[in-house]
N, C-alpha and C. Protein backbone atom coordinates (compact mmCIF):
# COMPACT_ATOMS: atom_id res chain seq x y z
N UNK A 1 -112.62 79.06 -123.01
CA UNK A 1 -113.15 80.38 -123.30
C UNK A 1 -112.67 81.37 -122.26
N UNK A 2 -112.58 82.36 -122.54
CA UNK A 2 -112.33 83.66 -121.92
C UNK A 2 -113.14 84.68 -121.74
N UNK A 3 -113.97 85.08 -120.60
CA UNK A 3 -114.94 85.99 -120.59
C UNK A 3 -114.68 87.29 -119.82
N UNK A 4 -114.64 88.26 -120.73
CA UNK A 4 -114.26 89.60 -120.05
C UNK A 4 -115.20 90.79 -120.19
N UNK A 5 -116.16 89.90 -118.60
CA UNK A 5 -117.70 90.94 -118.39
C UNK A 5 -117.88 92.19 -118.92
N UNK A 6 -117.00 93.29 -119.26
CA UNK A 6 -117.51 94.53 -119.71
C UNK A 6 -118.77 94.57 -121.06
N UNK A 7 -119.41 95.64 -120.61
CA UNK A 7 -119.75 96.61 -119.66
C UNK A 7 -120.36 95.53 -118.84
N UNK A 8 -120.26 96.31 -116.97
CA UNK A 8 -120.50 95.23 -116.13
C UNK A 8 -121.73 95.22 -115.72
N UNK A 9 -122.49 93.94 -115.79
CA UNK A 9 -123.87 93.77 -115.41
C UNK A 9 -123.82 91.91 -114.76
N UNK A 10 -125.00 91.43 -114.50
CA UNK A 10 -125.21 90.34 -114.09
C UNK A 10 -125.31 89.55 -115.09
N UNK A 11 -124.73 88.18 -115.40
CA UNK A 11 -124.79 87.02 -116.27
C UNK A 11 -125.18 86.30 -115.93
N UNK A 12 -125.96 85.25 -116.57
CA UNK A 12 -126.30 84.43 -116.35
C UNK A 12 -125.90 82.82 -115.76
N UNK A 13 -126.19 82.17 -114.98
CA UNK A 13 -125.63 81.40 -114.53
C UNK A 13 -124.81 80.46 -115.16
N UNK A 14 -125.64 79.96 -116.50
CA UNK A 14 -125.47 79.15 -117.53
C UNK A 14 -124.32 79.84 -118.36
N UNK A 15 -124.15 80.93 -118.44
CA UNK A 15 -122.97 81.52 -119.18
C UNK A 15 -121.71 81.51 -118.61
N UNK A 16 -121.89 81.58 -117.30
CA UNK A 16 -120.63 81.71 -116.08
C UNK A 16 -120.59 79.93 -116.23
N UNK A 17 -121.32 78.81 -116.44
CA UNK A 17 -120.73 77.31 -116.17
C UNK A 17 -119.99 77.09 -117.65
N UNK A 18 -120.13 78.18 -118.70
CA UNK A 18 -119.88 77.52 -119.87
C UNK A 18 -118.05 78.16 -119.86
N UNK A 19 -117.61 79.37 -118.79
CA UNK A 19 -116.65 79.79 -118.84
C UNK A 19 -115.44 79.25 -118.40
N UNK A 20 -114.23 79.21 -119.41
CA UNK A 20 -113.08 78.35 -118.65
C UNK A 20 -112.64 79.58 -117.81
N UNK A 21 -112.39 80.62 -118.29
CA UNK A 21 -111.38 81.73 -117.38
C UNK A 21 -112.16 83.20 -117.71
N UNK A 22 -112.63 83.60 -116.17
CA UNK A 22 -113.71 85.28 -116.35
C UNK A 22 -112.53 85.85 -115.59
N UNK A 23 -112.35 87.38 -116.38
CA UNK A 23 -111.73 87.84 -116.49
C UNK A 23 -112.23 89.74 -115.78
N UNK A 24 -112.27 89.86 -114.80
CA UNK A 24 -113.56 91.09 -114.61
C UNK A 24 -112.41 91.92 -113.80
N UNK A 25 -113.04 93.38 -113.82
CA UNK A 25 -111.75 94.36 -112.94
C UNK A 25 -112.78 94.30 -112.15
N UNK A 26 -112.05 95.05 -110.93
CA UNK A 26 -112.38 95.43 -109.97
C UNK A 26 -114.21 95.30 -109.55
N UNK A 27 -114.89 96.65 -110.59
CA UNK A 27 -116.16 97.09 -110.93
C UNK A 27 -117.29 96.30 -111.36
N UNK A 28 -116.13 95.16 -112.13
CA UNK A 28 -116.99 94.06 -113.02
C UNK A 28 -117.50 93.01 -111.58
N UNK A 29 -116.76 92.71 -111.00
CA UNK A 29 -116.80 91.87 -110.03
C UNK A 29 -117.60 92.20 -109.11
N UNK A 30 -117.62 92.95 -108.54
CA UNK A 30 -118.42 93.47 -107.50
C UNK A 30 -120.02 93.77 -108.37
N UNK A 31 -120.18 94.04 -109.51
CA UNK A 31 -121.43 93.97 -110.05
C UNK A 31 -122.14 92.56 -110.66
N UNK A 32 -121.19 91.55 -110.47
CA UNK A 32 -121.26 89.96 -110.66
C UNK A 32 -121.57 89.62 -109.48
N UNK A 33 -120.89 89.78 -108.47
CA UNK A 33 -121.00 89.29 -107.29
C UNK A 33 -121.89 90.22 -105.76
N UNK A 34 -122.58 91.21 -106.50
CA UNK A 34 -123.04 91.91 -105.05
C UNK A 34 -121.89 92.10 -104.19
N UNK A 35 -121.02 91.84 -103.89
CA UNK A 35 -120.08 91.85 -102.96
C UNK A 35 -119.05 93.05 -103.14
N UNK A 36 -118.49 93.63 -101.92
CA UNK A 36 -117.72 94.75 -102.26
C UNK A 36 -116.34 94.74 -102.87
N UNK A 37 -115.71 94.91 -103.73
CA UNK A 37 -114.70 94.86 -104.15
C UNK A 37 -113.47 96.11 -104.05
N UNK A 38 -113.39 96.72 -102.68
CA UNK A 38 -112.44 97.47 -102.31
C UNK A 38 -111.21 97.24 -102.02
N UNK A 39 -110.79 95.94 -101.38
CA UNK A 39 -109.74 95.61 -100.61
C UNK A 39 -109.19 94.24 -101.17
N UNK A 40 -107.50 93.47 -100.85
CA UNK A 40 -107.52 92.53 -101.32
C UNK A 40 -108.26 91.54 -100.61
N UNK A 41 -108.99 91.62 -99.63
CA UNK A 41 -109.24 90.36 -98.93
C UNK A 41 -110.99 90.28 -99.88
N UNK A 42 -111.46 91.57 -99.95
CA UNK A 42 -112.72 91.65 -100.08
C UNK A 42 -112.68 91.09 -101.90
N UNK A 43 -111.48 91.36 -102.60
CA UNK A 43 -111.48 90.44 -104.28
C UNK A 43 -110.94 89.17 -104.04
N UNK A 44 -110.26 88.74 -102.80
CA UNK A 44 -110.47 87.83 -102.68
C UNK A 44 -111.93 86.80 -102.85
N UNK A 45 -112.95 87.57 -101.82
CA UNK A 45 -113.95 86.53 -101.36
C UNK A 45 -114.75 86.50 -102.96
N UNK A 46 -114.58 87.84 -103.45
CA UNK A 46 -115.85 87.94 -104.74
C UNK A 46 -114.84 86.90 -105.56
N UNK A 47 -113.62 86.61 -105.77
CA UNK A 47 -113.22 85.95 -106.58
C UNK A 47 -113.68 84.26 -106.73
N UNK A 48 -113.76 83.82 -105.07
CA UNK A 48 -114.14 82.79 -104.66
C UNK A 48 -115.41 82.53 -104.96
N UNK A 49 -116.57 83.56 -104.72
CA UNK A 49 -117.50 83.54 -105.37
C UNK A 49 -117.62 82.92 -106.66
N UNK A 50 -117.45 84.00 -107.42
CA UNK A 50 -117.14 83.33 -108.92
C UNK A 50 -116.82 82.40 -109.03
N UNK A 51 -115.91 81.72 -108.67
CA UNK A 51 -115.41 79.96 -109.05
C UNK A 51 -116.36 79.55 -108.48
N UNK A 52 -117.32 79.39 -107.21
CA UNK A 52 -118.10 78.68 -107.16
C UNK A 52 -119.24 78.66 -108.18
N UNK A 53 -119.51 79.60 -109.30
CA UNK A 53 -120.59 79.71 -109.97
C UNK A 53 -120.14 78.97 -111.21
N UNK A 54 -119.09 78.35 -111.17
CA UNK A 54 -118.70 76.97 -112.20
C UNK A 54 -117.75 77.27 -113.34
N UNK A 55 -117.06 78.70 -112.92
CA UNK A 55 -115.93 79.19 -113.80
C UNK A 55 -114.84 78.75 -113.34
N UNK A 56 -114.17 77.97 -114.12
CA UNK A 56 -112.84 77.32 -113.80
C UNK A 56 -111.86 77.80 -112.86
N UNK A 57 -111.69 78.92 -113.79
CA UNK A 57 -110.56 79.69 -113.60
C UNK A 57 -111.08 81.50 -113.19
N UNK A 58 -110.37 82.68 -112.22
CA UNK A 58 -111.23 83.41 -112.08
C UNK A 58 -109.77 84.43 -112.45
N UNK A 59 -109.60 85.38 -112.73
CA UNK A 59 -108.50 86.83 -112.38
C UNK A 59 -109.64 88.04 -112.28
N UNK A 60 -108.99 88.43 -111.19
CA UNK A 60 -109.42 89.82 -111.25
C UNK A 60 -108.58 90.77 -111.20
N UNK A 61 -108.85 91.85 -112.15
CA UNK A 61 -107.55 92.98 -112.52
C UNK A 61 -107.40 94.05 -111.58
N UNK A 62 -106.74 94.42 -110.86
CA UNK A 62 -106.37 95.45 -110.05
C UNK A 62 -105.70 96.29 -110.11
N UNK A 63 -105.60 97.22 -111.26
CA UNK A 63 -105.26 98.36 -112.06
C UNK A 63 -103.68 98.10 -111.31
N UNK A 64 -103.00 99.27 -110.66
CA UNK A 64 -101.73 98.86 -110.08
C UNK A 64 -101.57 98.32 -108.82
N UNK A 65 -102.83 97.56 -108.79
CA UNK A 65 -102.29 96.53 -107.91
C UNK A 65 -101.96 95.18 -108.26
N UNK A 66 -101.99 94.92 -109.76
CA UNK A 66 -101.60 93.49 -110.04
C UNK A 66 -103.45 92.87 -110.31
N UNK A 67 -103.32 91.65 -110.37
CA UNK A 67 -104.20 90.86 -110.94
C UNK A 67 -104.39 89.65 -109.71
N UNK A 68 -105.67 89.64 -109.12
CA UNK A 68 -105.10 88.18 -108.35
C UNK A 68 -106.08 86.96 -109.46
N UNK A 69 -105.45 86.08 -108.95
CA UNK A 69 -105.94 84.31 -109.64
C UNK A 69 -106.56 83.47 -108.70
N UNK A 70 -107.47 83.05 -108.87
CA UNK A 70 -108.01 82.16 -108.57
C UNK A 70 -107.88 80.46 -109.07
N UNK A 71 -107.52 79.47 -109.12
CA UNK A 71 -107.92 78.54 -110.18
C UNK A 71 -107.64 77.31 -109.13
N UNK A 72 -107.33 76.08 -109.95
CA UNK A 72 -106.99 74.77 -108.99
C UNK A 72 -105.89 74.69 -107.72
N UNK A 73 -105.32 75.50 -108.12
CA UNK A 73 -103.79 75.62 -107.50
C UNK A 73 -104.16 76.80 -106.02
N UNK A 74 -105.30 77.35 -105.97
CA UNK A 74 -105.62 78.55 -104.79
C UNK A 74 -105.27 79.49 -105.71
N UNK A 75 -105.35 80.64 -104.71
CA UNK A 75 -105.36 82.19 -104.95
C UNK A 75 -103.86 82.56 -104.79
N UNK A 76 -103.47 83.26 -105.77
CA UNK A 76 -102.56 83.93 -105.68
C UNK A 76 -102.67 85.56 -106.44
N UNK A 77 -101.69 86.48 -105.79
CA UNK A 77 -101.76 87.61 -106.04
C UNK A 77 -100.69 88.51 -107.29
N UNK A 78 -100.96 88.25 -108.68
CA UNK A 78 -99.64 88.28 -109.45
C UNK A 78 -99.32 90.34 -109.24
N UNK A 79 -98.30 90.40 -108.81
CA UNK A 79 -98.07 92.05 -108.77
C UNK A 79 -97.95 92.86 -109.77
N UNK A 80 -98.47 94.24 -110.34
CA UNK A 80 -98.00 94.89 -111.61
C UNK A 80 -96.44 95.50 -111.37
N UNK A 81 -95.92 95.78 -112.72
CA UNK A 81 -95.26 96.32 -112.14
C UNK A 81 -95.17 97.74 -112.21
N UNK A 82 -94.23 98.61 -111.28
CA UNK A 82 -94.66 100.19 -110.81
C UNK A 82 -94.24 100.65 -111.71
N UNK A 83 -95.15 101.53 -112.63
CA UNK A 83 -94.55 102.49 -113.56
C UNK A 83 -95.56 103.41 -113.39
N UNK A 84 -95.17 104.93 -114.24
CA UNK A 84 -95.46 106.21 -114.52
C UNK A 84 -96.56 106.27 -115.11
N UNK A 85 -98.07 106.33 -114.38
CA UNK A 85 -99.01 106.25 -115.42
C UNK A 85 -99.74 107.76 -115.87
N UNK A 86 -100.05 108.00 -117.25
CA UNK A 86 -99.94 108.87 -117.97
C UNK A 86 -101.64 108.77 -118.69
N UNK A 87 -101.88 107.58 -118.56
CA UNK A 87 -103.41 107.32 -119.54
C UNK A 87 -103.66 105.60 -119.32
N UNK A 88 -104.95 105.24 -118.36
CA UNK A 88 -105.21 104.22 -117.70
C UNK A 88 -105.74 103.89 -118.97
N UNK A 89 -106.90 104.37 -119.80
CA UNK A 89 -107.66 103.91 -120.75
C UNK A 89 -107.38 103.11 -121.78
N UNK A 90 -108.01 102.00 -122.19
CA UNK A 90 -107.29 100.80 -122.70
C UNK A 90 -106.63 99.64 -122.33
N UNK A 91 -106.02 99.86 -120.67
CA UNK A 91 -105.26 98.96 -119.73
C UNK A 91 -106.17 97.45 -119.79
N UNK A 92 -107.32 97.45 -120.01
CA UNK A 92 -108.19 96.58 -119.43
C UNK A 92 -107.90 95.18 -121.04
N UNK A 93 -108.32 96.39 -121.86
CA UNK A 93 -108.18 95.60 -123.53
C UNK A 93 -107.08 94.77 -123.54
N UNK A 94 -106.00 95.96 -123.07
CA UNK A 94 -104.37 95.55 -123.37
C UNK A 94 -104.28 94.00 -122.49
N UNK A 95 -104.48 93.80 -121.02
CA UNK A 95 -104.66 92.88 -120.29
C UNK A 95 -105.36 91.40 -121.03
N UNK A 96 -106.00 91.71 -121.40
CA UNK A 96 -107.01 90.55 -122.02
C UNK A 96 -106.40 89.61 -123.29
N UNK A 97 -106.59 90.99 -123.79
CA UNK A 97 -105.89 90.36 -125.36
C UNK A 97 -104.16 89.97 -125.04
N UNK A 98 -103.46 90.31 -124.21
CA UNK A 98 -102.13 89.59 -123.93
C UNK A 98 -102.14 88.39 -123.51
N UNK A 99 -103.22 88.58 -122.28
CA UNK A 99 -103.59 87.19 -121.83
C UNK A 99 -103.85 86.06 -122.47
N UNK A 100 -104.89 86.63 -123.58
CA UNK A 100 -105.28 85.58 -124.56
C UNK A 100 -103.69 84.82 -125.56
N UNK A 101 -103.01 85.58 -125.82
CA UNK A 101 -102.02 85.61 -126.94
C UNK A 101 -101.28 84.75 -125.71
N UNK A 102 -100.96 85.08 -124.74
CA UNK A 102 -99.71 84.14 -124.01
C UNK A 102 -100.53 82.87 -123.37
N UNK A 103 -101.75 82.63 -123.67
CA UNK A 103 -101.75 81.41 -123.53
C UNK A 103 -102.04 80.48 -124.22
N UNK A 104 -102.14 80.94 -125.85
CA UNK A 104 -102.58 80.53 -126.29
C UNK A 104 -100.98 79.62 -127.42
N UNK A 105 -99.88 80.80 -126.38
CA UNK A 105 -98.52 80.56 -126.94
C UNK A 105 -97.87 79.86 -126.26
N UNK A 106 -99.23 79.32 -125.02
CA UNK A 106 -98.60 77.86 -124.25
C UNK A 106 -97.80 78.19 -122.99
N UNK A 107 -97.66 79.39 -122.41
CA UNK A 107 -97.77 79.60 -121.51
C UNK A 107 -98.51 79.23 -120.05
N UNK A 108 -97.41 78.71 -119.08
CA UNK A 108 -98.86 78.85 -117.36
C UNK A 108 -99.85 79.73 -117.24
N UNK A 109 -100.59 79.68 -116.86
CA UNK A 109 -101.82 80.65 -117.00
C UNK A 109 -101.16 81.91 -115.65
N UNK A 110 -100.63 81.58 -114.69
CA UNK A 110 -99.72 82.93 -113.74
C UNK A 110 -98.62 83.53 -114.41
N UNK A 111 -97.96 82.72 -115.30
CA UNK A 111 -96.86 82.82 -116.05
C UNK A 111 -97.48 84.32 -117.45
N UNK A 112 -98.56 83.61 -117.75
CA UNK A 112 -99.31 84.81 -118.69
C UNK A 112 -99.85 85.88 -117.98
N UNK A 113 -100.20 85.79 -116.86
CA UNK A 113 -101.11 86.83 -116.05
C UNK A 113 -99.70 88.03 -115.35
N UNK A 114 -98.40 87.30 -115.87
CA UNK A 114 -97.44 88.60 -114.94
C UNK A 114 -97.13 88.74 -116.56
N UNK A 115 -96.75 88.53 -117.84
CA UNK A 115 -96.70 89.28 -118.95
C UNK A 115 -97.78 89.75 -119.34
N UNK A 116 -99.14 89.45 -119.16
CA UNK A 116 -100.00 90.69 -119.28
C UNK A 116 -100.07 91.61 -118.67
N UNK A 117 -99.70 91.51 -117.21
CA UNK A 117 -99.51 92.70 -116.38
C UNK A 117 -98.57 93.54 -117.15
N UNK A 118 -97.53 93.10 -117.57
CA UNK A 118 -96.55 93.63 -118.32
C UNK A 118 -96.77 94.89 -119.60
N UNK A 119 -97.65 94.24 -120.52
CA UNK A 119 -98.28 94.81 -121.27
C UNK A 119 -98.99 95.79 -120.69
N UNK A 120 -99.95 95.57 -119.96
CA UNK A 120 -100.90 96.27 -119.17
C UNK A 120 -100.64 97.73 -118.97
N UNK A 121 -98.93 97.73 -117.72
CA UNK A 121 -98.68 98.57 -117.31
C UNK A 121 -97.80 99.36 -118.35
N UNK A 122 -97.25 98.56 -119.41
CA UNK A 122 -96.38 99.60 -120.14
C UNK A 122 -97.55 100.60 -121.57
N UNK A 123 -98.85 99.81 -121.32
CA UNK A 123 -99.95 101.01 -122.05
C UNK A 123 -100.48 101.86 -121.24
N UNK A 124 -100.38 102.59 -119.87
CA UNK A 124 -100.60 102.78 -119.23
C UNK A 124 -99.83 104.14 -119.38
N UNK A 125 -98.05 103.80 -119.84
CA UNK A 125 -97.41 105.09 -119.67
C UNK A 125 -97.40 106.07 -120.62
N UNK A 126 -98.63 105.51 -121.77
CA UNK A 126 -98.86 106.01 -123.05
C UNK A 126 -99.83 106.25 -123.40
N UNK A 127 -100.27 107.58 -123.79
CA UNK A 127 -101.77 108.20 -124.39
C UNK A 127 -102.39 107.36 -124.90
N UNK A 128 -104.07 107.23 -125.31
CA UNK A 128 -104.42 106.62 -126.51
C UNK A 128 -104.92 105.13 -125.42
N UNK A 129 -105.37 104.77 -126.72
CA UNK A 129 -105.70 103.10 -126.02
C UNK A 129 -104.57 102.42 -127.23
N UNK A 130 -105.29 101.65 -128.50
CA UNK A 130 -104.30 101.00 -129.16
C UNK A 130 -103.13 101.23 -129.43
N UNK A 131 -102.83 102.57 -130.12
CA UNK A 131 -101.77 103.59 -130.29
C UNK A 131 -100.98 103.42 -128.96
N UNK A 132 -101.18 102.84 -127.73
CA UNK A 132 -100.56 102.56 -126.82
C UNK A 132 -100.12 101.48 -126.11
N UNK A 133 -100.44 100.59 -127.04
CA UNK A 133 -100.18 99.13 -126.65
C UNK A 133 -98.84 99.14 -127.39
N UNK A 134 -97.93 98.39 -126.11
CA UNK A 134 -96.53 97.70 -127.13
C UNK A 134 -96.11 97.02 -127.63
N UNK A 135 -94.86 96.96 -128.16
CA UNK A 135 -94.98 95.71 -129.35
C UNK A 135 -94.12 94.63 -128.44
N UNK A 136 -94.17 93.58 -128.90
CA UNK A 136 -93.42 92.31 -128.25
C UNK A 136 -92.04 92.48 -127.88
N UNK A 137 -91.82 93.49 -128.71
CA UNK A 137 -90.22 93.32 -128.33
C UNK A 137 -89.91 94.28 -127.11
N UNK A 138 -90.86 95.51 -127.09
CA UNK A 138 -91.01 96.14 -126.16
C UNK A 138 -91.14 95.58 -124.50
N UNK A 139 -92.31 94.85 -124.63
CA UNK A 139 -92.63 93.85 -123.26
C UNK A 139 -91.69 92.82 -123.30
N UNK A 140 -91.16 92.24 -124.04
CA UNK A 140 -90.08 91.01 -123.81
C UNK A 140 -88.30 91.98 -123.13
N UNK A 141 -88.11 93.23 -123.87
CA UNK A 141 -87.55 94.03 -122.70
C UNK A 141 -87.71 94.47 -121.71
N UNK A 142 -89.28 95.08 -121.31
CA UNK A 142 -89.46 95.48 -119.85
C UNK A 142 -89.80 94.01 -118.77
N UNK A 143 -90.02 93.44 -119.80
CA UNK A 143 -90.24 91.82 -118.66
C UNK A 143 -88.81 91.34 -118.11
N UNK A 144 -88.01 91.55 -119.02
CA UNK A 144 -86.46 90.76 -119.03
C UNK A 144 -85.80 92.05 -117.84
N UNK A 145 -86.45 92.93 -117.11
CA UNK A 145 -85.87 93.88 -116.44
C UNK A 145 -86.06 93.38 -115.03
C-alpha cells in the first residue's frame, strides 16, 4: 500500500503498521511527527521516525529539493531536477501517482522515486494541475537528458 497523508493530520498507529510506503511532503510530516521539518537533517530524523511507527518504507517530498527515502537499504536523498517553475499546484498528485505507475511497472523503488521526480518537476513548468501533467513520452525524454 501507498499512503499519501493529505490533508495533513495525525493517523493512527494501526494505519501507519498496515502501510508498505507513506508518502508525506514536507508539512505532512512534520504534522505526523511533531517534529520540525525545515532542513535535510531535520526530514531526515522525522523520516526515521516514521519507519519506526512500522511503515516499511518512508519518502518524503521536497518540492525542489528532491525526495529523500528511507527504507531497508538507509536513507538516501533522490535530487529533483532544476527546472523553471511556473505553477507548483498538483506537483504532489503528479509525484504519487508516477510513483505508483513505476512501481507497479517493476521498477526499484529509488529508481521510481527519480522518474517521479521527473514527472513532478516537468508539471511544475505548467499551469493547471492535470492539464499539466506529462505524457510518457514527454518524461521518458526529459529523463533520457
Amino acid at each position: 500500500t501507498i499512503l499519501n497523508p493529505a490533508p495533513a493530520r495525525p493517523l493512527p498507529d494501526e494505519l501507519l503498521a498496515l502501510t508498505d510506503l507513506l508518502v508525506p511532503n514536507e508539512t505532512e510530516a512534520e504534522a505526523l511527527t511533531g517534529l520540525p521539518v525545515e532542513t535535510l537533517e531535520q526530514a531526515a530524523l522525522a523520516a526515521r521516525s516514521l519507519a519506526k511507527s512500522g511503515v516499511q518504507e518512508v519518502i518524503i517530498t521536497l518540492g525542489d529539493k528532491g525526495a529523500l527515502v528511507v527504507d531497508s537499504e538507509g536513507l538516501t536523498v533522490v535530487p529533483s531536477a532544476q527546472v523553471t517553475a511556473s505553477d507548483s499546484t498538483g506537483a504532489g498528485d503528479a509525484f504519487i501517482g508516477s510513483l505508483a505507475y513505476y512501481l507497479v511497472s517493476g521498477l526499484p523503488l529509488r529508481e521510481a522515486v527519480v522518474a517521479a521526480n521527473g514527472v513532478a518537476a516537468l508539471s511544475v513548468t505548467r499551469p493547471g494541475t492535470q492539464i499539466s501533467f506529462p505524457s510518457r513520452e514527454e518524461v521518458d525524454a526529459f529523463l533520457s537528458r
